[in-house]
PDB file of N, CA and C in Angstrom:
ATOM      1  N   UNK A   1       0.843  -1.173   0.000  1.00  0.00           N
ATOM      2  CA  UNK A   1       0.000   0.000   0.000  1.00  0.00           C
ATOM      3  C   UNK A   1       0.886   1.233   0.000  1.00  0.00           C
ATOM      4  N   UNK A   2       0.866   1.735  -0.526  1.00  0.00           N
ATOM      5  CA  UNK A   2       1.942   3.177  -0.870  1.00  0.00           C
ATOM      6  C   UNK A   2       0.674   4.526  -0.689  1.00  0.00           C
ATOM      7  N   UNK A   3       1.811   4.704   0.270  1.00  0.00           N
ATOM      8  CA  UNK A   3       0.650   6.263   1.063  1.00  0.00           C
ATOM      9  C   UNK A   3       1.466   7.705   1.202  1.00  0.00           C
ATOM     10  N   UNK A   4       2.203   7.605  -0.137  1.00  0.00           N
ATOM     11  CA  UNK A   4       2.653   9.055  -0.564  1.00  0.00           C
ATOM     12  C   UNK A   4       2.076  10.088  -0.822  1.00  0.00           C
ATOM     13  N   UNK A   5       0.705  10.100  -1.240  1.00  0.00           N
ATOM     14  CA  UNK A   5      -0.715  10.741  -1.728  1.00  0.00           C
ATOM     15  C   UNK A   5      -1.453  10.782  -0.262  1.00  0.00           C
ATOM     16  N   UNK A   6      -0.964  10.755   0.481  1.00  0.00           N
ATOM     17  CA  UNK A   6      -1.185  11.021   1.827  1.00  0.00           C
ATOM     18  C   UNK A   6      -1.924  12.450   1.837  1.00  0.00           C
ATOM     19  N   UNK A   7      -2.725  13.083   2.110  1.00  0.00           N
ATOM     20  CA  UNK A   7      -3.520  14.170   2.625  1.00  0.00           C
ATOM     21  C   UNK A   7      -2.891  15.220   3.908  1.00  0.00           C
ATOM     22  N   UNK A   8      -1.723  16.122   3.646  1.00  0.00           N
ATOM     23  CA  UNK A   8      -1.100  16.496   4.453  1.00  0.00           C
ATOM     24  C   UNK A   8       0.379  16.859   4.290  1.00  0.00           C
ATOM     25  N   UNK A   9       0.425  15.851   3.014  1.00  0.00           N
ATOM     26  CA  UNK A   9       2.141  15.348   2.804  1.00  0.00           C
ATOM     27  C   UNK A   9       2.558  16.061   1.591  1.00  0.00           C
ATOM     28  N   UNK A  10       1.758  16.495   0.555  1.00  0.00           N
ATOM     29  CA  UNK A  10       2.036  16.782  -0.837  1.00  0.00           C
ATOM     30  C   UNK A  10       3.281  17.538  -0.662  1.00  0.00           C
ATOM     31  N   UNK A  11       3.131  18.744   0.290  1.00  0.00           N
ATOM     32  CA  UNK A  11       3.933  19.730   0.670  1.00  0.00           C
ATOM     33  C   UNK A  11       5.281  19.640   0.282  1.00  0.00           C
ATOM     34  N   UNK A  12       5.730  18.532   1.395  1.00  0.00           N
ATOM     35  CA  UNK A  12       6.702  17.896   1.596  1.00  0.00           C
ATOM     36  C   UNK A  12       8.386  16.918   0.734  1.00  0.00           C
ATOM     37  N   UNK A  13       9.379  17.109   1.136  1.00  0.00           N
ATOM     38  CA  UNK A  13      10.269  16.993  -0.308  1.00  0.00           C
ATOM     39  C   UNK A  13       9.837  15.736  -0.575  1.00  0.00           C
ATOM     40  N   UNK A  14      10.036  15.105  -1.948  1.00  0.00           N
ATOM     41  CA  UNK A  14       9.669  13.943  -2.026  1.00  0.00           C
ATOM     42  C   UNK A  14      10.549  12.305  -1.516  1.00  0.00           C
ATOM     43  N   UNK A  15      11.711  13.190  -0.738  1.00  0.00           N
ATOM     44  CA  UNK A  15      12.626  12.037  -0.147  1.00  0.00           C
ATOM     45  C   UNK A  15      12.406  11.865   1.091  1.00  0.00           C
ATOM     46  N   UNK A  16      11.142  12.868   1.863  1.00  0.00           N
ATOM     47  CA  UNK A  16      10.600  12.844   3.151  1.00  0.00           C
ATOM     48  C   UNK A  16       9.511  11.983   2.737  1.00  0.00           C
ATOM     49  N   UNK A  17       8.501  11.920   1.768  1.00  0.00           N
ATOM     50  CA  UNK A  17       7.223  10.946   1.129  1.00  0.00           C
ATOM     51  C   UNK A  17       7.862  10.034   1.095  1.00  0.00           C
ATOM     52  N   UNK A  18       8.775   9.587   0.327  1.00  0.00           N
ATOM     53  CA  UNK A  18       9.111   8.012   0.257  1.00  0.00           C
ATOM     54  C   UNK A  18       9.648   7.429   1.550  1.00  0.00           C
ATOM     55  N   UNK A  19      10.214   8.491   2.507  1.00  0.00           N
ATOM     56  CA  UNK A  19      10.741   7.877   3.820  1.00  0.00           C
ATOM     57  C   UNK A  19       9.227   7.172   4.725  1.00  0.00           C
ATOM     58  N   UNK A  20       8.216   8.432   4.742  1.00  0.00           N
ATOM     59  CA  UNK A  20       7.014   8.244   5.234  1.00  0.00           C
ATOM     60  C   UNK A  20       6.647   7.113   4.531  1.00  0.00           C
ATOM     61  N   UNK A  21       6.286   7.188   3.597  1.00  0.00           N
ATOM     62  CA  UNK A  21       5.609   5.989   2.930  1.00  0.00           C
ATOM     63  C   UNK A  21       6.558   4.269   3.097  1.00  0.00           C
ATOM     64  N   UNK A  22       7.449   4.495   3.147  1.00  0.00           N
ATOM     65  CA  UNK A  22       8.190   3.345   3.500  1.00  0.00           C
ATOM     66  C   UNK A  22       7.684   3.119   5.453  1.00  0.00           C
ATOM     67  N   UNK A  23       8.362   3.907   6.085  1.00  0.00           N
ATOM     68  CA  UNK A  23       7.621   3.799   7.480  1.00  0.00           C
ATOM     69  C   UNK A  23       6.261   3.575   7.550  1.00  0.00           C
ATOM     70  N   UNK A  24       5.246   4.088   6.730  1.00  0.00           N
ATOM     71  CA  UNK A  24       3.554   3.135   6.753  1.00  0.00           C
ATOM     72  C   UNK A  24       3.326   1.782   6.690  1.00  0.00           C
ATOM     73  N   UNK A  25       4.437   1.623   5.802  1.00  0.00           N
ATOM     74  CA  UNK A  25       4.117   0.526   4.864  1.00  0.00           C
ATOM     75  C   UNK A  25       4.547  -0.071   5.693  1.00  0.00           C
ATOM     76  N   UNK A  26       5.500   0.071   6.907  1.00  0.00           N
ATOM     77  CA  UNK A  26       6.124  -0.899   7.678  1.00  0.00           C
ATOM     78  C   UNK A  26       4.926  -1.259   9.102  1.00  0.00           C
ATOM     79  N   UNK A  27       4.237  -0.140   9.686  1.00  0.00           N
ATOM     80  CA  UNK A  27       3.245   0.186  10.080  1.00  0.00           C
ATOM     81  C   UNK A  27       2.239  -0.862   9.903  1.00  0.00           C
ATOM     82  N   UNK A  28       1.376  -0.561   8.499  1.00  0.00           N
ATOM     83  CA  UNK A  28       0.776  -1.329   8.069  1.00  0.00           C
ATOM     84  C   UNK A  28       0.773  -3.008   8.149  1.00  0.00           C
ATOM     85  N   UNK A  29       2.521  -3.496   7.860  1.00  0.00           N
ATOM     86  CA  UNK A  29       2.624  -4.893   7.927  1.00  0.00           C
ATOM     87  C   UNK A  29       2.535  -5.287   9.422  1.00  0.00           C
ATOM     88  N   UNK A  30       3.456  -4.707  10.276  1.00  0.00           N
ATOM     89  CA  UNK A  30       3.063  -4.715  11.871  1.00  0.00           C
ATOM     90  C   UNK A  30       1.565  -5.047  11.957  1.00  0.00           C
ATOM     91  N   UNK A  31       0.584  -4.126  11.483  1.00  0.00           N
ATOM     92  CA  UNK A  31      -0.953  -4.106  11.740  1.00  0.00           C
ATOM     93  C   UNK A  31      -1.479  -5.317  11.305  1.00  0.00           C
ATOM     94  N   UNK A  32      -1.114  -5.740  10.330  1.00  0.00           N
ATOM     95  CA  UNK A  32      -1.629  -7.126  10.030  1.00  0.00           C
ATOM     96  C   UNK A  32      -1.244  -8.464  10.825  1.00  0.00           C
ATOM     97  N   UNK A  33       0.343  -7.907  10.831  1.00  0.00           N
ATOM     98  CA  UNK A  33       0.994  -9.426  11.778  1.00  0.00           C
ATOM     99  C   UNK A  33      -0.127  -9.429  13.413  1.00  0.00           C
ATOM    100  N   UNK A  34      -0.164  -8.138  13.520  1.00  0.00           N
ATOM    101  CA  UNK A  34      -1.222  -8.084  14.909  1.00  0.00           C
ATOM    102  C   UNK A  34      -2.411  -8.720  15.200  1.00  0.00           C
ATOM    103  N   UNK A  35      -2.825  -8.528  14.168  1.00  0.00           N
ATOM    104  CA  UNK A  35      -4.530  -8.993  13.644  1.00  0.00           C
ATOM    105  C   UNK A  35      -4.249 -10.639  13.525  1.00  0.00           C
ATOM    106  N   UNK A  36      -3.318 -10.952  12.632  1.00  0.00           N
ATOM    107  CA  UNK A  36      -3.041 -12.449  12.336  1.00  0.00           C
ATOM    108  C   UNK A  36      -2.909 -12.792  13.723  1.00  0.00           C
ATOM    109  N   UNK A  37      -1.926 -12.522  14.249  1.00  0.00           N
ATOM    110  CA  UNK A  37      -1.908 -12.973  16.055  1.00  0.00           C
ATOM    111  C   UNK A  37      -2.865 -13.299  16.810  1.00  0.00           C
ATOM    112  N   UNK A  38      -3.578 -11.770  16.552  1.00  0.00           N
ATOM    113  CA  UNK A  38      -4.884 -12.202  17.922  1.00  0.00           C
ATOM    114  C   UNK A  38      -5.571 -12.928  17.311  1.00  0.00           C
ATOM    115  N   UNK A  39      -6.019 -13.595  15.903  1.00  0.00           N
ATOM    116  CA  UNK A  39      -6.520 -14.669  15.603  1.00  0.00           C
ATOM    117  C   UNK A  39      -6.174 -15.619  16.139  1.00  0.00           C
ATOM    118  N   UNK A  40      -5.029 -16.115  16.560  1.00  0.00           N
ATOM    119  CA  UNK A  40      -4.494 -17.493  16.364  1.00  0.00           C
ATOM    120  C   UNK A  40      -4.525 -17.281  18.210  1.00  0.00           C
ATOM    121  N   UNK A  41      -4.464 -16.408  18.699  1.00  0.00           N
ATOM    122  CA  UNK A  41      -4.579 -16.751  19.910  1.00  0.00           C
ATOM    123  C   UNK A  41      -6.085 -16.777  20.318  1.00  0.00           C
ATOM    124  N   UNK A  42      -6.556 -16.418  19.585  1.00  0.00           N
ATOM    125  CA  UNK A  42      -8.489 -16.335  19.826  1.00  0.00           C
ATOM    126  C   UNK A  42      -9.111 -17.951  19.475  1.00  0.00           C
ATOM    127  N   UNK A  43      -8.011 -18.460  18.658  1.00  0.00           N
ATOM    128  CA  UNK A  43      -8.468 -19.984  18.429  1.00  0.00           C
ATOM    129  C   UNK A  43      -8.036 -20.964  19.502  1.00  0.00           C
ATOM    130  N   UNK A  44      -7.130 -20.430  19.931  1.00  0.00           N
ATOM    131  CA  UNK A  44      -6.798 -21.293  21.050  1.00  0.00           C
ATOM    132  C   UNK A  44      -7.718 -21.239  22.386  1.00  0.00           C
ATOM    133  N   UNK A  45      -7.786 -19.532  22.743  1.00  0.00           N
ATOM    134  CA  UNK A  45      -8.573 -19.542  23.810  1.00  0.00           C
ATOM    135  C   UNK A  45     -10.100 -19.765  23.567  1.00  0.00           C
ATOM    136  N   UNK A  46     -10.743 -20.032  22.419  1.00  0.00           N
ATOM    137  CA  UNK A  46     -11.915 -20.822  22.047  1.00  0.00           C
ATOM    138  C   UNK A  46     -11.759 -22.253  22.441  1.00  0.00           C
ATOM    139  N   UNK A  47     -10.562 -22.898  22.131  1.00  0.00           N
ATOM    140  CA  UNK A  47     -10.367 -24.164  22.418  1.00  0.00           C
ATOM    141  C   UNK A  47     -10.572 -24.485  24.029  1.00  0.00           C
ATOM    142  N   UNK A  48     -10.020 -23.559  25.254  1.00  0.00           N
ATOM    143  CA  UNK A  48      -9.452 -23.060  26.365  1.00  0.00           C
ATOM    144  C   UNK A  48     -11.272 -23.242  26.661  1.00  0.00           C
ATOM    145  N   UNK A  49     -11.627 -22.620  26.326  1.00  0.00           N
ATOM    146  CA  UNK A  49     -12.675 -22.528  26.748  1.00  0.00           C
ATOM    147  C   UNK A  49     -13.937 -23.553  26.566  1.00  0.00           C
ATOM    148  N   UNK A  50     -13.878 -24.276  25.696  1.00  0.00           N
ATOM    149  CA  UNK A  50     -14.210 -25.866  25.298  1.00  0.00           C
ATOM    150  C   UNK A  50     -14.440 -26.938  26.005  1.00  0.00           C
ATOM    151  N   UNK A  51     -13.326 -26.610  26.410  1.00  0.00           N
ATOM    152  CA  UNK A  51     -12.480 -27.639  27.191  1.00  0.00           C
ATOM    153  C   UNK A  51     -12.780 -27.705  28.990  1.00  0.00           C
ATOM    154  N   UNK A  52     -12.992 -26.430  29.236  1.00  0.00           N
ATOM    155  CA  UNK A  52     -13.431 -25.931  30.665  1.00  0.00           C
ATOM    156  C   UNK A  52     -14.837 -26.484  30.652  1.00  0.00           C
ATOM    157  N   UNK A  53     -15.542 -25.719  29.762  1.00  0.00           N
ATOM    158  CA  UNK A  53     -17.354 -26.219  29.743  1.00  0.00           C
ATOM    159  C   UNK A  53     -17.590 -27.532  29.912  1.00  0.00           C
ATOM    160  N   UNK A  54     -16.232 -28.039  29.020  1.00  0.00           N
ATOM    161  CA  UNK A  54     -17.144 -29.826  28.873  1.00  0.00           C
ATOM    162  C   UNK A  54     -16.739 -30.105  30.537  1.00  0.00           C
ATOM    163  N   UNK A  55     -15.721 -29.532  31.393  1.00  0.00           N
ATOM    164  CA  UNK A  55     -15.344 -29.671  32.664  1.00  0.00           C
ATOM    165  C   UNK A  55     -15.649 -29.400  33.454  1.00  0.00           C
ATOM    166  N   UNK A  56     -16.888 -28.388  33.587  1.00  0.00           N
ATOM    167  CA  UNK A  56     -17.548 -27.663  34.194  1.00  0.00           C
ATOM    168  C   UNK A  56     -16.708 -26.802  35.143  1.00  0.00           C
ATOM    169  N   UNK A  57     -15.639 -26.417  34.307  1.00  0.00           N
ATOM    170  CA  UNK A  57     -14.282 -25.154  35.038  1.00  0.00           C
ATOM    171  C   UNK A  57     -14.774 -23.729  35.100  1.00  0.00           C
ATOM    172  N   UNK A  58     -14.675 -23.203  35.968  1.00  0.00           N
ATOM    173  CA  UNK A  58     -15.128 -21.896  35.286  1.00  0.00           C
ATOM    174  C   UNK A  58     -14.316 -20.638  34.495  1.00  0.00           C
ATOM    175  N   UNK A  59     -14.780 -19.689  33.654  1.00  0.00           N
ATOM    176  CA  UNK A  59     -14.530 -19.187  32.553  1.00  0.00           C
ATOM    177  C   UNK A  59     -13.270 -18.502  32.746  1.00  0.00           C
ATOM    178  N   UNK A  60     -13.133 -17.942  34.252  1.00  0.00           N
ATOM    179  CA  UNK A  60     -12.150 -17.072  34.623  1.00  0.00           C
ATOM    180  C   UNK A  60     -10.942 -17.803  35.483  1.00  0.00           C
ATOM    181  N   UNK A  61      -9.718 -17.808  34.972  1.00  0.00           N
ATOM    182  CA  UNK A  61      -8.660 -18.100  36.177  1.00  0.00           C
ATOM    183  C   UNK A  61      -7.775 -16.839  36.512  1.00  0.00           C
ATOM    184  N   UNK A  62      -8.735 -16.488  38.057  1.00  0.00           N
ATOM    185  CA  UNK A  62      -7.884 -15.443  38.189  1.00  0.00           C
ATOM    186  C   UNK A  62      -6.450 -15.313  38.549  1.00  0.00           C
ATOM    187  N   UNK A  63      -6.118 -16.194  39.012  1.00  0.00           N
ATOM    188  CA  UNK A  63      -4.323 -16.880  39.291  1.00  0.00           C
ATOM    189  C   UNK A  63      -3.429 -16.792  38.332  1.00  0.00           C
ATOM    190  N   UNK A  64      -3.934 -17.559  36.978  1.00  0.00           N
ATOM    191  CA  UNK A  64      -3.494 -17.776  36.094  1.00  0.00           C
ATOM    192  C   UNK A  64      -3.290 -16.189  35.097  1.00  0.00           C
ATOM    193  N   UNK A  65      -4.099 -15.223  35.328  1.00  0.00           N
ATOM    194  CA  UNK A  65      -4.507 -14.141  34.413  1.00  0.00           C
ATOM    195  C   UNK A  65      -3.301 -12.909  35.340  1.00  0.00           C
ATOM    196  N   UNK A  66      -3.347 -13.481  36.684  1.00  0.00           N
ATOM    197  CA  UNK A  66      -2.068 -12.463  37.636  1.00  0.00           C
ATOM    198  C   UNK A  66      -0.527 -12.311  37.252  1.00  0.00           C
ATOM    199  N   UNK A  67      -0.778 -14.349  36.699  1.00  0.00           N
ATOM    200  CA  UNK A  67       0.650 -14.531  36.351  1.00  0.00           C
ATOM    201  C   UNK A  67       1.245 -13.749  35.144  1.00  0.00           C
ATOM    202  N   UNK A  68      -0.200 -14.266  34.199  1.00  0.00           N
ATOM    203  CA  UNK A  68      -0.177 -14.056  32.831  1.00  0.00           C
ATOM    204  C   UNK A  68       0.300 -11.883  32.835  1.00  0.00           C
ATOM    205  N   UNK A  69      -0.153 -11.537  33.260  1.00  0.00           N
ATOM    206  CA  UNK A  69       0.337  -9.892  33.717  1.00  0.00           C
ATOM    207  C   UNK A  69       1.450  -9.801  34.045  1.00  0.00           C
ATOM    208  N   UNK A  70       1.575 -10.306  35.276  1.00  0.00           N
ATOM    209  CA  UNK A  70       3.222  -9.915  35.884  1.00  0.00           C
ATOM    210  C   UNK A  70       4.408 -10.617  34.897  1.00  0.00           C
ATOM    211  N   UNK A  71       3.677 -11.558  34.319  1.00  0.00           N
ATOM    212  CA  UNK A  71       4.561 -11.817  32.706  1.00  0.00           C
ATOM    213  C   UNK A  71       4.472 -10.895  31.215  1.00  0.00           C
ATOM    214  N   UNK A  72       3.411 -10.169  31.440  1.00  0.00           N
ATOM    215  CA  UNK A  72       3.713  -9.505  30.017  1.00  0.00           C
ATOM    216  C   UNK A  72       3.939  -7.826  30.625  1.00  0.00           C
ATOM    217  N   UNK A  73       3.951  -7.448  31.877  1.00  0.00           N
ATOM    218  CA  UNK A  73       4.958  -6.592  32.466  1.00  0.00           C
ATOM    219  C   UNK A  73       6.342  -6.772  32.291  1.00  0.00           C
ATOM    220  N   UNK A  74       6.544  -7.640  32.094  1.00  0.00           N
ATOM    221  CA  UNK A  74       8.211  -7.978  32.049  1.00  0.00           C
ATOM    222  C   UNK A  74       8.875  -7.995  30.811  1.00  0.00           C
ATOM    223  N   UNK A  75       7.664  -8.645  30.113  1.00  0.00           N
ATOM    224  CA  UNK A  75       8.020  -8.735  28.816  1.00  0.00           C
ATOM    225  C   UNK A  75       8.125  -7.270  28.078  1.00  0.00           C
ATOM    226  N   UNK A  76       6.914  -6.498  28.234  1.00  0.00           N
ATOM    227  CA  UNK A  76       6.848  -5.150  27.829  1.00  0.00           C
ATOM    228  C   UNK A  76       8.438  -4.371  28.437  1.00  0.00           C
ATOM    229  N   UNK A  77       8.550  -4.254  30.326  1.00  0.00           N
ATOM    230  CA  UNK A  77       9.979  -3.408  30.082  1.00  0.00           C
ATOM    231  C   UNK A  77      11.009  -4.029  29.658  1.00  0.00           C
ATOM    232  N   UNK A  78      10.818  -5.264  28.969  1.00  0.00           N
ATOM    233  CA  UNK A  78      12.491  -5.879  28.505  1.00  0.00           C
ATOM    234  C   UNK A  78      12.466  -5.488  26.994  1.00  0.00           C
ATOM    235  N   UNK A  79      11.337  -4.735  26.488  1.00  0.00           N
ATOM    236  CA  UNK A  79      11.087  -4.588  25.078  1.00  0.00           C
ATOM    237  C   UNK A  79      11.389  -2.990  24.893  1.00  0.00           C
ATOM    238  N   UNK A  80      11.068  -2.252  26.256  1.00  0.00           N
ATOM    239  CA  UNK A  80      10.803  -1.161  26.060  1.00  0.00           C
ATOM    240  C   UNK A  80       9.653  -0.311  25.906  1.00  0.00           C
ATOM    241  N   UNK A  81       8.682  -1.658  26.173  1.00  0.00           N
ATOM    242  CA  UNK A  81       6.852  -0.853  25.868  1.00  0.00           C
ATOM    243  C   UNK A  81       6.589  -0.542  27.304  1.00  0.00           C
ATOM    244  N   UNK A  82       5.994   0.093  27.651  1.00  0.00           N
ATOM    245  CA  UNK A  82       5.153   0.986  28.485  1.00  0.00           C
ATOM    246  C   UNK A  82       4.435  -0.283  29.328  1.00  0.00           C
ATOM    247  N   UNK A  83       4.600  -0.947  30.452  1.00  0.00           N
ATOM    248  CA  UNK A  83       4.050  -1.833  30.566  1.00  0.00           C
ATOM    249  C   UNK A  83       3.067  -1.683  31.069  1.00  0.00           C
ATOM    250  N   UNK A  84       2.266  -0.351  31.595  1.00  0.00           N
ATOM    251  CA  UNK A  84       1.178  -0.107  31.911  1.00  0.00           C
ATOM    252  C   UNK A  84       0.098  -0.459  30.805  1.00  0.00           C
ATOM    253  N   UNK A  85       0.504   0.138  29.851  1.00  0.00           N
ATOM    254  CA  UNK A  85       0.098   0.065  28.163  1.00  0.00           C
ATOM    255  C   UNK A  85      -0.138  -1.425  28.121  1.00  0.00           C
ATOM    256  N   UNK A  86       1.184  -2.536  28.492  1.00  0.00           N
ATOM    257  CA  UNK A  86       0.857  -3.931  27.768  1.00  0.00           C
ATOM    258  C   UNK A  86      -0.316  -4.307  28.637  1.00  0.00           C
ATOM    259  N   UNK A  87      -0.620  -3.995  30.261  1.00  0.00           N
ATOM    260  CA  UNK A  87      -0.882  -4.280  31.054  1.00  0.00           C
ATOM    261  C   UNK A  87      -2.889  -4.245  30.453  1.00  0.00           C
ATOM    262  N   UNK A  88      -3.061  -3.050  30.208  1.00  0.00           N
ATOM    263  CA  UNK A  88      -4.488  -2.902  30.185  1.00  0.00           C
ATOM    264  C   UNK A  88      -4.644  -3.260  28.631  1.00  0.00           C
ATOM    265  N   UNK A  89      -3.540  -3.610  27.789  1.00  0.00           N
ATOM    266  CA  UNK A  89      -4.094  -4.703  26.474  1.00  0.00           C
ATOM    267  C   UNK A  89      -4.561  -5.940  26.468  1.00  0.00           C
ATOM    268  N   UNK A  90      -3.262  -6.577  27.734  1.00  0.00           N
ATOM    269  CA  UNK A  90      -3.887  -7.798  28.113  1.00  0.00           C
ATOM    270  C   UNK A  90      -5.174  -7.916  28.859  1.00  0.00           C
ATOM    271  N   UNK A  91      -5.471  -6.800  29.678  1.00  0.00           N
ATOM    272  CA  UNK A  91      -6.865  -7.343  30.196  1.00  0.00           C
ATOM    273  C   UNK A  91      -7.973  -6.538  29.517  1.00  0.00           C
ATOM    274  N   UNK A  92      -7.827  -6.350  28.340  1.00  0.00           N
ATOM    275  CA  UNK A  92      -8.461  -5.999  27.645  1.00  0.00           C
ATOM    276  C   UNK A  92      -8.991  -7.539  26.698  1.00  0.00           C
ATOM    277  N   UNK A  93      -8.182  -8.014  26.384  1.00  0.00           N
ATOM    278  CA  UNK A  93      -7.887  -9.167  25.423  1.00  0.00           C
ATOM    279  C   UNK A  93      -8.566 -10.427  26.359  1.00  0.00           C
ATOM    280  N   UNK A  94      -7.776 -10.526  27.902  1.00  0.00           N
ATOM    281  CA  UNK A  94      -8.539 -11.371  28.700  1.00  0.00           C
ATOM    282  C   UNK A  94      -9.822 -11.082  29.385  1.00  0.00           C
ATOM    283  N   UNK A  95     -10.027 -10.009  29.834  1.00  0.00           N
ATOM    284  CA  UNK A  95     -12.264  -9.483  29.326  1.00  0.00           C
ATOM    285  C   UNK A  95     -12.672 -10.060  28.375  1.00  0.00           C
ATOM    286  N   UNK A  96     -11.812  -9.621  26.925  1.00  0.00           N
ATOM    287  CA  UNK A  96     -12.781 -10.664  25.711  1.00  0.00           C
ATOM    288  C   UNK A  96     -12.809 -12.122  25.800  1.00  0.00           C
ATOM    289  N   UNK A  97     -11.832 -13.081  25.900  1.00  0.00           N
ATOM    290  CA  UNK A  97     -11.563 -14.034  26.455  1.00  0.00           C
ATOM    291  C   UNK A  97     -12.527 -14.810  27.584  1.00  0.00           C
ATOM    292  N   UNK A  98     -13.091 -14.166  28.691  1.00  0.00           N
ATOM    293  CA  UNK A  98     -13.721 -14.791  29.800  1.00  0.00           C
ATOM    294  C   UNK A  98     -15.038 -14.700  28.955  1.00  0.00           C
ATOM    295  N   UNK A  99     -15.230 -13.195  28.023  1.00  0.00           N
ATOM    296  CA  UNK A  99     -17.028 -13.170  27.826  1.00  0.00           C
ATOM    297  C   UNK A  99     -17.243 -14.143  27.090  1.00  0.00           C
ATOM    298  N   UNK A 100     -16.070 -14.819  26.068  1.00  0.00           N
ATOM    299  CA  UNK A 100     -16.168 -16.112  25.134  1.00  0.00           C
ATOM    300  C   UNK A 100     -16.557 -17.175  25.677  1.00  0.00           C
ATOM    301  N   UNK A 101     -15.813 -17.574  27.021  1.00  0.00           N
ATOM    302  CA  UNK A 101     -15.715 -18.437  27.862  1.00  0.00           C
ATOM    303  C   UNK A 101     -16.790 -18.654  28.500  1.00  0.00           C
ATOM    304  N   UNK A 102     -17.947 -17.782  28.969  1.00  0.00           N
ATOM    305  CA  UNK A 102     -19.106 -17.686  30.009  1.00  0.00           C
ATOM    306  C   UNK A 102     -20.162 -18.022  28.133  1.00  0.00           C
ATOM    307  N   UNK A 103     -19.550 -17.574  27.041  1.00  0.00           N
ATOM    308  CA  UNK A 103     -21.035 -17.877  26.292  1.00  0.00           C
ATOM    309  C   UNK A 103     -20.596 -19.458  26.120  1.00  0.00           C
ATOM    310  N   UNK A 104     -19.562 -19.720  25.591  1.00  0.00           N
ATOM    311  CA  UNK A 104     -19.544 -21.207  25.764  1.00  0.00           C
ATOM    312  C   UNK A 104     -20.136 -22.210  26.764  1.00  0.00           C
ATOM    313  N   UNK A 105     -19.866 -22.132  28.172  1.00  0.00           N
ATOM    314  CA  UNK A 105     -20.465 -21.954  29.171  1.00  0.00           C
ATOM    315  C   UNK A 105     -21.524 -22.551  28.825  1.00  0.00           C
ATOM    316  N   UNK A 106     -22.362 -21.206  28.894  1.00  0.00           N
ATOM    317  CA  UNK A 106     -24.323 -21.174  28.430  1.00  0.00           C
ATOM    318  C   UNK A 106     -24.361 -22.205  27.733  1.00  0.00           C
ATOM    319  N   UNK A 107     -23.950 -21.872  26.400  1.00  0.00           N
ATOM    320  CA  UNK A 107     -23.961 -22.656  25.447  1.00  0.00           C
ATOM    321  C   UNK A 107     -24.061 -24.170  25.340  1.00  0.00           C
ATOM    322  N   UNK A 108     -23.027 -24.718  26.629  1.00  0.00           N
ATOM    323  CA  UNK A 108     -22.811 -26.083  26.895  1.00  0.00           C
ATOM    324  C   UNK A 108     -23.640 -26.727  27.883  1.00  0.00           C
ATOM    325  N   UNK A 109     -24.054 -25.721  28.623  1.00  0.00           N
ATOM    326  CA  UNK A 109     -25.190 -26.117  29.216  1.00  0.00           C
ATOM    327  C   UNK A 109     -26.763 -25.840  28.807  1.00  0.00           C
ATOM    328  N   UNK A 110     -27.035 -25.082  27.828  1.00  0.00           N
ATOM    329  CA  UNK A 110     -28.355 -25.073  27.082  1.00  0.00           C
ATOM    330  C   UNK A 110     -28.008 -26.440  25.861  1.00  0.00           C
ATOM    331  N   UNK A 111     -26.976 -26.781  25.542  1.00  0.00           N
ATOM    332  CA  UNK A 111     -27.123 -28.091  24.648  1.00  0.00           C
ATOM    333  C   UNK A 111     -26.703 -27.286  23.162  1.00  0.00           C
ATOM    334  N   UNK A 112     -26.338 -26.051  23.039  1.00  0.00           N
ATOM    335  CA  UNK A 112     -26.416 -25.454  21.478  1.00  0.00           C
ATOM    336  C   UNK A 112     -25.087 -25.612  21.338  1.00  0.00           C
ATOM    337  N   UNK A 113     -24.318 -25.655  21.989  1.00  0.00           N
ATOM    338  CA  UNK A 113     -22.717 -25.637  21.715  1.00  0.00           C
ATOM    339  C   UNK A 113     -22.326 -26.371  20.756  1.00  0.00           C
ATOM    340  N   UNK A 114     -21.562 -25.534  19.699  1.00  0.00           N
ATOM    341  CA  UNK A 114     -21.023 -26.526  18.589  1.00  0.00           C
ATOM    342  C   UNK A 114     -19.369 -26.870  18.846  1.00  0.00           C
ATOM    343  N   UNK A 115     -19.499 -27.337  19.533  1.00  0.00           N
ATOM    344  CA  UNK A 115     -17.474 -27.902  19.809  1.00  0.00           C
ATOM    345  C   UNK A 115     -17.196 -28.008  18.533  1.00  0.00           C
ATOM    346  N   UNK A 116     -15.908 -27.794  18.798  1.00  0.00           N
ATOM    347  CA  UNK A 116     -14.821 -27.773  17.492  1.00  0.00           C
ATOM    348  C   UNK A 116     -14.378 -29.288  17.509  1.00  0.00           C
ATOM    349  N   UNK A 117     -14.491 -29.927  16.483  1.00  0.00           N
ATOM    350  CA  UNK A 117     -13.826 -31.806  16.516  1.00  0.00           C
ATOM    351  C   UNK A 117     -12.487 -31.312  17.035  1.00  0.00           C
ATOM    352  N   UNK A 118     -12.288 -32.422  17.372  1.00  0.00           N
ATOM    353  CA  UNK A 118     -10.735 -32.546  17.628  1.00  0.00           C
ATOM    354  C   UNK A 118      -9.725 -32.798  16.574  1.00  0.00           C
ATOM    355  N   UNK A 119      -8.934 -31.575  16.234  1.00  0.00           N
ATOM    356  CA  UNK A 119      -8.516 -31.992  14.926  1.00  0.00           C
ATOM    357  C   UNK A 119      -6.451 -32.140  15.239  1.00  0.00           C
TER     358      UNK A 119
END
């Protein structure tokens, strides 16, 4: 995606546009690898959550979600991110996570649940 035609930028020399536009473009791929991620971790914690219902576990481990923090605190200042920042992504991500978990839940106990085969 080339975003030299940027709205703001025309101005600008055109060896500052191609710098910008190279930095989007890098932007951009980041944004996707992100998206691809939280997919693949959204399939798992669908699985996570499967797996609890048929167990009658419940949706939330708050132990596990303390650790899971004071681990991506660490991870964030060994990276250099703001770990306050990583802090309220992850429980942002694990909110979505439990509400998955409580419809599965329902789900497994009203009988509608479509489990994933075991593949």
């Amino acid at each position: 995606m080339t975003t030299s035609n940027t709205p703001g930028t025309g101005d600008a020399d055109p060896a500052v546009r191609e710098e910008l536009a190279r930095l989007r473009d890098s932007i951009d791929n980041i944004d996707a690898a992100v998206v691809h991620m939280l997919a693949e971790r959204f399939k798992a914690t669908q699985q996570v959550g499967h797996l609890k219902a048929r167990h009658q576990l419940p949706p939330a481990d708050q132990a596990r979600e303390a650790r899971q923090i004071a681990r991506l605190r660490t991870l964030a200042e060994n990276a250099k991110l703001d770990p306050a920042f990583a802090e309220k992504f992850l429980n942002f991500i694990i909110a979505e996570v439990i509400r998955h978990h409580e419809r599965i839940a329902e789900d497994t106990v009203n009988g509608t649940d479509p489990t994933p085969s075991a593949t």
